[in-house]
Structures are given as C-alpha cells and as structure tokens.
Protein backbone atom coordinates (compact mmCIF):
# COMPACT_ATOMS: atom_id res chain seq x y z
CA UNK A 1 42.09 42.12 42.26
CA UNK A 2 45.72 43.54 41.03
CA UNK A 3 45.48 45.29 37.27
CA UNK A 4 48.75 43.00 37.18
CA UNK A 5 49.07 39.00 37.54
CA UNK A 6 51.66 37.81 40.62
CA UNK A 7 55.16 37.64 39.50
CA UNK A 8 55.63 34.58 42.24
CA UNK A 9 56.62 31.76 41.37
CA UNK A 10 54.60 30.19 43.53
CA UNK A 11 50.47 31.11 42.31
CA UNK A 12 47.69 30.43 44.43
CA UNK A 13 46.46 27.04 44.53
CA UNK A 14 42.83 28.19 45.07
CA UNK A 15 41.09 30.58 42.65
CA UNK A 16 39.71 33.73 43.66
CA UNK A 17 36.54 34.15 45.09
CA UNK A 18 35.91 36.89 42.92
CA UNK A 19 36.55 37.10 39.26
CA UNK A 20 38.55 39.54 37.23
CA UNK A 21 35.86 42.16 35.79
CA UNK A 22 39.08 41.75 32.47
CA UNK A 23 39.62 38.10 31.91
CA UNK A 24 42.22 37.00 29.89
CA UNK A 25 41.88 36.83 26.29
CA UNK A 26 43.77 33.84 25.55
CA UNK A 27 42.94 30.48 27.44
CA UNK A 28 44.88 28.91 29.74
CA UNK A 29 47.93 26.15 28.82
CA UNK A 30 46.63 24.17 31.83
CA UNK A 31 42.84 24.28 31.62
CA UNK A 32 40.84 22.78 34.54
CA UNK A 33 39.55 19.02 34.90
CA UNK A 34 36.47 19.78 35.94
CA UNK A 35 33.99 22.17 33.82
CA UNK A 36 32.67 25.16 35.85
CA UNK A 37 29.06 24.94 37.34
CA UNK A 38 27.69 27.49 35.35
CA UNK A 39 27.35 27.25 31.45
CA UNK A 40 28.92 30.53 30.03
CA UNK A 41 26.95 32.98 28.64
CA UNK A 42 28.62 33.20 25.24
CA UNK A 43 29.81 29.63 24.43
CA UNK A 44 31.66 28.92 21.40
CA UNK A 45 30.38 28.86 17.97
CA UNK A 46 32.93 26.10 16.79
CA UNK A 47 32.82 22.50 18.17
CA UNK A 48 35.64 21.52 20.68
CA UNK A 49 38.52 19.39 18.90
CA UNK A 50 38.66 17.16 21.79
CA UNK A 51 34.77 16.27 22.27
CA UNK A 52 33.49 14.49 26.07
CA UNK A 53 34.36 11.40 26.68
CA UNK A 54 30.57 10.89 28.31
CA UNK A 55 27.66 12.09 26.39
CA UNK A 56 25.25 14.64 28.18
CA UNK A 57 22.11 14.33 30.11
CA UNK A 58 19.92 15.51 28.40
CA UNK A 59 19.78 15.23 24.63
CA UNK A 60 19.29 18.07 21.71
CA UNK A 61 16.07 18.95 20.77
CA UNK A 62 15.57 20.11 16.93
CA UNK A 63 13.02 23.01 16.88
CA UNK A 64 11.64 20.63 14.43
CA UNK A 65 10.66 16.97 14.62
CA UNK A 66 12.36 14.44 12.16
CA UNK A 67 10.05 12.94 9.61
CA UNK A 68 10.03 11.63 6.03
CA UNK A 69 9.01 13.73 3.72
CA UNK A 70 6.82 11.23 2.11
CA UNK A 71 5.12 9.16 4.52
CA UNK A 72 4.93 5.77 3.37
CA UNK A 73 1.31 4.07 3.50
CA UNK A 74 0.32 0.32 2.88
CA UNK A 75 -2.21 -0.06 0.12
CA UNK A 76 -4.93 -2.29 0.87
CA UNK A 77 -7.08 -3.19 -2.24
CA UNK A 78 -10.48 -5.49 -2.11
CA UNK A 79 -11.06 -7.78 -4.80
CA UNK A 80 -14.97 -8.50 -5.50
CA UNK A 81 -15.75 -11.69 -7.53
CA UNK A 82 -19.38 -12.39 -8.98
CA UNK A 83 -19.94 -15.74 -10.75
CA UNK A 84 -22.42 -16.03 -13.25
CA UNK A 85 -23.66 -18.28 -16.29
CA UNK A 86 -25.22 -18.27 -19.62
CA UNK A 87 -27.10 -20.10 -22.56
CA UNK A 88 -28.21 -19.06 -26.10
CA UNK A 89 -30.70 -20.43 -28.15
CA UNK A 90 -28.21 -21.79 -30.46
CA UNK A 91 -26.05 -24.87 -30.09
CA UNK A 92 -22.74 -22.88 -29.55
CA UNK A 93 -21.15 -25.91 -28.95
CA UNK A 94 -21.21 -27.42 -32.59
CA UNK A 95 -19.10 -23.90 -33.43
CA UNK A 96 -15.64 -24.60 -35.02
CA UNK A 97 -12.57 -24.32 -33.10
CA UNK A 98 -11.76 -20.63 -34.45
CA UNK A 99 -15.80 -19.50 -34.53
CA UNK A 100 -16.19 -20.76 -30.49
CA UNK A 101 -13.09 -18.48 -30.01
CA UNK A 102 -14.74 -15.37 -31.41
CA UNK A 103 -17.69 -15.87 -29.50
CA UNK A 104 -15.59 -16.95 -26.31
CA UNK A 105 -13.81 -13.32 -26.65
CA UNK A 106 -16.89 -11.01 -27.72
CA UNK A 107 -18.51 -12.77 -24.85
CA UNK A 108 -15.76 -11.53 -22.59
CA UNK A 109 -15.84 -8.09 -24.38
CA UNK A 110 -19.40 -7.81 -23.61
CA UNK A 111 -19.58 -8.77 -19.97
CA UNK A 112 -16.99 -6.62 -19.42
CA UNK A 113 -18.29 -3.58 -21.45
CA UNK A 114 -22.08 -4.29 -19.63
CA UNK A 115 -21.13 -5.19 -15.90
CA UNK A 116 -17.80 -3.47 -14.74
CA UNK A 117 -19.09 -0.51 -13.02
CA UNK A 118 -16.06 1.85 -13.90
CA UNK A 119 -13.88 1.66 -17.11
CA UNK A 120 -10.31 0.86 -16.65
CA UNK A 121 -8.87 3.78 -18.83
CA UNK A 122 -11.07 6.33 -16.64
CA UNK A 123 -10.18 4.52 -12.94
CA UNK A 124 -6.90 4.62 -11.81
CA UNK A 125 -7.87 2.94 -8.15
CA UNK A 126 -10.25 0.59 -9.65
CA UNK A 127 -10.24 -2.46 -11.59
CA UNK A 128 -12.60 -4.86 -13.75
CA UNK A 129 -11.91 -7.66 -15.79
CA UNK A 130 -13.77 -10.53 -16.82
CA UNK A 131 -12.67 -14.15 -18.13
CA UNK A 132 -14.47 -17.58 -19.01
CA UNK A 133 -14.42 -20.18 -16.42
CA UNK A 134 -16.21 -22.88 -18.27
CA UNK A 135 -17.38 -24.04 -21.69
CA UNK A 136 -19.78 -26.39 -22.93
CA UNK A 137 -18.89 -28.01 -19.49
CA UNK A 138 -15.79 -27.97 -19.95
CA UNK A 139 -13.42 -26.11 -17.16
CA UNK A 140 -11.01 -23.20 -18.69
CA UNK A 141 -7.82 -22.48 -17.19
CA UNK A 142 -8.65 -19.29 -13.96
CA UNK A 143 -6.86 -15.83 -13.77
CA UNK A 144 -8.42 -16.03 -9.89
CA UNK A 145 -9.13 -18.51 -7.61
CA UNK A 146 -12.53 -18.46 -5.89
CA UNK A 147 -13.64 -20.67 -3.01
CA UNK A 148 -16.55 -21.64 -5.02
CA UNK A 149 -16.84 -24.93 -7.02
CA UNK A 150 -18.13 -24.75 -10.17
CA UNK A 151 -20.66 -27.53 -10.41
CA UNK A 152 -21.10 -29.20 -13.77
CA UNK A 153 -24.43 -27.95 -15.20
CA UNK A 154 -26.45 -27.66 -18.36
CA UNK A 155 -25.02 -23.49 -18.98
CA UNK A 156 -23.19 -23.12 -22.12
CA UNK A 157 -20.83 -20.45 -20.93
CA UNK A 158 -19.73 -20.17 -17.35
CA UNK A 159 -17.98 -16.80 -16.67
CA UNK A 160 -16.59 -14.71 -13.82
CA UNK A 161 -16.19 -10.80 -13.23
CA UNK A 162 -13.59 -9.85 -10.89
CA UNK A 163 -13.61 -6.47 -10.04
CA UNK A 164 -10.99 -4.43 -7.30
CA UNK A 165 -10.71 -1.36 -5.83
CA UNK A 166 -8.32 0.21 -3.31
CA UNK A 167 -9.81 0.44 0.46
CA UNK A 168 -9.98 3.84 2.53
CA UNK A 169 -8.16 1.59 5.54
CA UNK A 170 -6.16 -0.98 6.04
CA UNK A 171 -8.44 -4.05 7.23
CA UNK A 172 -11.20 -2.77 4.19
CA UNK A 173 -13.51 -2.79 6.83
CA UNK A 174 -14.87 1.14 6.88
CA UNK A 175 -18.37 2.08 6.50
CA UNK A 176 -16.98 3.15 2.66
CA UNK A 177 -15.32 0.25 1.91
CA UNK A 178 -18.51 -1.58 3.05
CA UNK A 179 -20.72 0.46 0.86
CA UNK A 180 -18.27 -0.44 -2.17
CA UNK A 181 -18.56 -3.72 -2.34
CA UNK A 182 -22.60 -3.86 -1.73
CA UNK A 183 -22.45 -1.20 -5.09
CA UNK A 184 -20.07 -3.23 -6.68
CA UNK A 185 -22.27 -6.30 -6.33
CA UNK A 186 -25.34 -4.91 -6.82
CA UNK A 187 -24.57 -2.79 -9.76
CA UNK A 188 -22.69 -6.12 -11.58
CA UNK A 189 -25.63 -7.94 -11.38
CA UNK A 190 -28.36 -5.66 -12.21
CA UNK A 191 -26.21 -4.34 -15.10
CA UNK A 192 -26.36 -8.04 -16.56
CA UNK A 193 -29.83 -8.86 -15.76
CA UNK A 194 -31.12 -5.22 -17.46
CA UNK A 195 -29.07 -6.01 -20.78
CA UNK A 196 -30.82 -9.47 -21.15
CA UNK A 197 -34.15 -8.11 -20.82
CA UNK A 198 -34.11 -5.53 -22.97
CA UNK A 199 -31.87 -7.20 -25.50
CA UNK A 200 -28.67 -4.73 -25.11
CA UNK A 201 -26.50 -7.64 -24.08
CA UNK A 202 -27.11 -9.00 -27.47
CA UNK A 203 -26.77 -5.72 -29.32
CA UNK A 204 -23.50 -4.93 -27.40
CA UNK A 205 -22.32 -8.60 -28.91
CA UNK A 206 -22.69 -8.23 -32.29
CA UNK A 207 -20.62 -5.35 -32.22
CA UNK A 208 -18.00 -7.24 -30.26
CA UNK A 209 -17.90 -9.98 -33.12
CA UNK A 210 -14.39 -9.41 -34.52
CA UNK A 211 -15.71 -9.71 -38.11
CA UNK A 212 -12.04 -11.24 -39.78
CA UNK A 213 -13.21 -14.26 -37.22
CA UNK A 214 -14.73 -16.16 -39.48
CA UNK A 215 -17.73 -15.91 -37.40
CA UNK A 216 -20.99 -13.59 -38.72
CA UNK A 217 -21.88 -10.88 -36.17
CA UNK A 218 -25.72 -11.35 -37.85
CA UNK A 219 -25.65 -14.24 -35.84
CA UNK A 220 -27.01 -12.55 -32.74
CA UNK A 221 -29.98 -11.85 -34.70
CA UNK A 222 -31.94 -15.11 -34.40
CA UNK A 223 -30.15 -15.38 -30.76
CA UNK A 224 -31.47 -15.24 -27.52
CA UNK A 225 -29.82 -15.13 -24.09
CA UNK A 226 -30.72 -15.71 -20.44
CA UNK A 227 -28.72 -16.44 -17.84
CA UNK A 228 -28.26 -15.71 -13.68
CA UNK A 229 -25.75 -14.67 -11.50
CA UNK A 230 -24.30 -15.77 -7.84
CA UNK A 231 -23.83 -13.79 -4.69
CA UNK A 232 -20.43 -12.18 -4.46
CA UNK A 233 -17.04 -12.97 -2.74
CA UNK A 234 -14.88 -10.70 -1.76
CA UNK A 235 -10.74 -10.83 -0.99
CA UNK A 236 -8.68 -8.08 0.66
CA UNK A 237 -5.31 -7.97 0.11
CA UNK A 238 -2.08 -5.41 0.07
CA UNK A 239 -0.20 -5.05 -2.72
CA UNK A 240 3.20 -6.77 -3.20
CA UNK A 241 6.25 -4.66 -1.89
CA UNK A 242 10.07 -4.67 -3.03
CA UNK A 243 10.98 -7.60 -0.73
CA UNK A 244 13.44 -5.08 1.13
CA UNK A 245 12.58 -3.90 4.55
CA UNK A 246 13.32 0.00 6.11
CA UNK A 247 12.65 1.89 9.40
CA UNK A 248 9.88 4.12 8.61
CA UNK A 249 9.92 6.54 11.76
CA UNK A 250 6.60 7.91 11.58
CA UNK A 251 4.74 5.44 12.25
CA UNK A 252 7.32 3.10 14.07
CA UNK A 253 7.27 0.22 11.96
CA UNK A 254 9.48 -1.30 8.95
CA UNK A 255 7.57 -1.06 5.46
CA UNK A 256 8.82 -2.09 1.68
CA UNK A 257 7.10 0.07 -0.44
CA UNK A 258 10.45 1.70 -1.87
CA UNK A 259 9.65 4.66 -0.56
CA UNK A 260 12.47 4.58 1.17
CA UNK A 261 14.66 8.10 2.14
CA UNK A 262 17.80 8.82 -0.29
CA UNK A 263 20.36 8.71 2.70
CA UNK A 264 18.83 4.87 3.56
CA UNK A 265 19.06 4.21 -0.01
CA UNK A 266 22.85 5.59 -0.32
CA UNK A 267 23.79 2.94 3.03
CA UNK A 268 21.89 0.01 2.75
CA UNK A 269 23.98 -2.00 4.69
CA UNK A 270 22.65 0.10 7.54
CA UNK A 271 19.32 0.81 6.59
CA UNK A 272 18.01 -1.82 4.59
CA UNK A 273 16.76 -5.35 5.65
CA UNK A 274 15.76 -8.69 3.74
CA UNK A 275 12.82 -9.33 6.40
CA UNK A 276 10.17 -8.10 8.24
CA UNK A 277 11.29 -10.04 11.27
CA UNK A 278 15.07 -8.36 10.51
CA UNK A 279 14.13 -5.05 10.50
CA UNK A 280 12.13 -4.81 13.36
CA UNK A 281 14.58 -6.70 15.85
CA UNK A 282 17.24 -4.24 14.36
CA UNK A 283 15.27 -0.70 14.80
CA UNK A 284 12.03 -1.91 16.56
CA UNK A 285 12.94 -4.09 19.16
CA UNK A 286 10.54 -2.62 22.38
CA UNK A 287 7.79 -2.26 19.26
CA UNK A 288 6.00 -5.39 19.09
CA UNK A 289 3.38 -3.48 16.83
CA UNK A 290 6.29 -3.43 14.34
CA UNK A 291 5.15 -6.73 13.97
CA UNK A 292 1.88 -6.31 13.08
CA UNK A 293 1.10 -6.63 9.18
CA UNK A 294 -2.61 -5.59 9.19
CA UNK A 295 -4.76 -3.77 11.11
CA UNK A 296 -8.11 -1.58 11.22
CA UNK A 297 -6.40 1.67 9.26
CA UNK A 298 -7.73 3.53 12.23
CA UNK A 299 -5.70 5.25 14.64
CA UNK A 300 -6.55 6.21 18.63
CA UNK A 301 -4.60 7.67 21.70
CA UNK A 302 -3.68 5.28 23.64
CA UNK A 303 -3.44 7.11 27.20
CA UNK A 304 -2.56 4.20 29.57
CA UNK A 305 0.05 3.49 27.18
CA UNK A 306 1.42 6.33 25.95
C-alpha cells in the first residue's frame, strides 16, 4: 500500500485485501457496523461508552467460583425425653405449701444433678433439664409435651428429664446420632437407678434442701426412696430461623438463619423474602429441592441428573 492515504475524493468502497503494516493511530469518525471476525490481539483496557445492544454468547468465567464466605447450615437438634416416678417413705403430701415447694425444687435439683449426662455450663451443643410433671396426683403445668399420658397412680412425685443435643445430619438419623440417644437413655436411667441403691440420690438431696425453706435438710435422714423409669421418646427438630428468607447459592436453596451476605442485607428489597415458598419461586424456580425442608444431611452425585 501507498506510505500516503488517496487524496480522491472519491475512497474505495471496499477495504484492502491487505492491511497497512502502520495503522492509523486515531480511530475512524465513521467506524464500521459490523465488528471484524477476528478479536484483536490487544483489546482495550477501558470499557466501551456505548456497550452491545445484544449480550454475548458465551458468558465470563471468574477464575474463581462465587460462594459465601460462610456457608449457611440448618441445625438439626434431637430432643430425648425419659419419664420417670418416685415415692419416699414419708407422707410428703401432708408438707405445707412452702415445705412441698422446697422439696418440689431440691427434687428437681437432684434429678438433674444425678441423671443429665453432661452439665449445661460445660456443653455448649447439649442440653438437660428436668421439671415435675405430677404431684401427689396432681398434674403440674409441662415445659414439653410428650405423647405419653400420665396415668393417675399411687407415685408421690412424677417427673420428666428432657435432654437435647444437636445431630451430625439433618434427618438425626446417622449411625452417631443413633448411638446418642441409646447413651442418652441408657445413661439417664442407670444414673437414677445407681443413686437409689446406694443412697447418693438421697445424699445429693439434702444438700439441695435450700435451708431458709423452712424445710430441715435432716429430713432425708429417716427417708427412703425408690422409684422406676420409662423407655425414652425422642423429637427432632431445627431450630427456629429469623422468619426472612435468602438465596443461599451454595447449596441452591433459600435458608433464614441470618447468615445472610452484607450486599443482600444492604438491598433487601431484592434479596430478602417473607417465605419459603417466595424465595424459591423468585431465585429457585427449576429447583424443586429448594422446596425441600428436611432431608438425610447426606449428600451424593447424582450422575443421571447432573
């Protein structure tokens, strides 16, 4: 080609077939409608100020895949409830009001201090309470429902231990979680049973005796106990969440554990929901897992799907 562009007035309408080895360093006033076929080889570094009107084929791939930073996890917890009953040698039920208190709540103290297999203060996934579900015959108020009738019987002191601790999967159905509540059970009634026959259940009440009751702790001196206990239940439940639904990409699903990203946080008109059912139809649509509150807490490839 000419070291010097035409000087018509008239320029070719075709381009040449070969191109200048010294393009032009300015671009043209009247650039083409129609990109070339080949990408160039040193494209811009700054974004065009008139982007496509179409998007292109093929989209970006990060070097790096897009996930939260803190993946959010359900937390399935398994409540194990063991029923059990007891009578003393002494008519507890001619106590006063205040002195059948004291020995209502060192009762408590006791079960709890002899039965729950952990302590609370040294458990953080794990825990054990204990509360009096009948007196003298008569029914007390429950923290926790149990499918179990309490029958009407000749036991002076009707009582409950309810004890829960969080599950390695969701459904609370692994060989561990298993093996938990068949310890649980077994230790909780063994640990009663042991402290009645060799009088530790007593001992451990007299020092539960609050002695500004009104009622003497030397009481348990002239005492004996005896008593059984029932087979467990068991309930598995998750833990309430926030009541506000988000996308969680990992795992392709909408959770409400408030673990939700900063930038979902800072929009919640477009990130949050107020349902399950909201936030899936919104993000999840083609997921009908999204759906799908429980399951095993065990994950497969799934080839004919994938």
């Amino acid at each position: 080609p000419s070291s010097l562009p035409s000087t018509s007035s008239k320029p070719s309408s075709q381009p040449s077939s070969l191109p200048s080895s010294q393009p032009s360093s300015q671009p043209s006033s009247q650039p083409s409608s129609q990109p070339s076929s080949q990408p160039s080889s040193q494209p811009s570094s700054q974004p065009s100020s008139q982007p496509s009107n179409q998007p292109s084929y093929q989209p970006s791939q990060s070097s790096q895949p897009s996930q939260s930073l803190q993946p959010s996890i359900f937390v399935p917890k398994e409540t194990v409830i063991i029923d059990g009953s007891l009578s003393f040698s002494f008519d507890i039920c001619s106590f006063s009001e205040a002195e059948l208190a004291a020995f209502i709540e060192a009762n408590v103290a006791t079960i709890e201090d002899l039965a729950c297999t952990v302590p609370n203060s040294q458990d953080t996934v794990s825990v054990c309470m204990a509360e009096i579900v009948s007196i003298c015959g008569r029914q007390q108020r429950k923290l926790l429902q149990s499918s179990r009738e309490l029958q009407s019987s000749t036991w002076q002191l009707e009582y409950r231990v309810i004890e829960t601790f969080t599950c390695a999967v969701v459904g609370c159905n692994s060989p561990a979680d298993i093996a938990a509540v068949a310890s649980i059970s077994e230790a909780i009634s063994a640990n009663i049973g042991i402290s009645m026959e060799n009088g530790s259940f007593l001992s451990v009440l007299s020092t539960n005796i609050v002695p500004t009751s009104g009622l003497d702790a030397s009481i348990v001196n002239c005492l004996t106990v005896w008593g059984n206990t029932e087979d467990p239940e068991t309930e598995v439940h998750v833990d309430q969440g926030t009541g506000l639904y988000y996308p969680d990409w990992v795992y392709g699903s909408c959770l409400e554990d408030g673990n939700q990203p900063t930038y979902m946080d800072n929009h919640p008109d477009t990130w949050i929901s107020d349902s399950l059912d909201q936030c899936c139809a919104r993000f999840f649509s083609s997921n009908h897992q999204c759906l799908n509150l429980q399951g095993s807490g065990l994950w497969y490839a799934d080839v004919i799907n994938k």
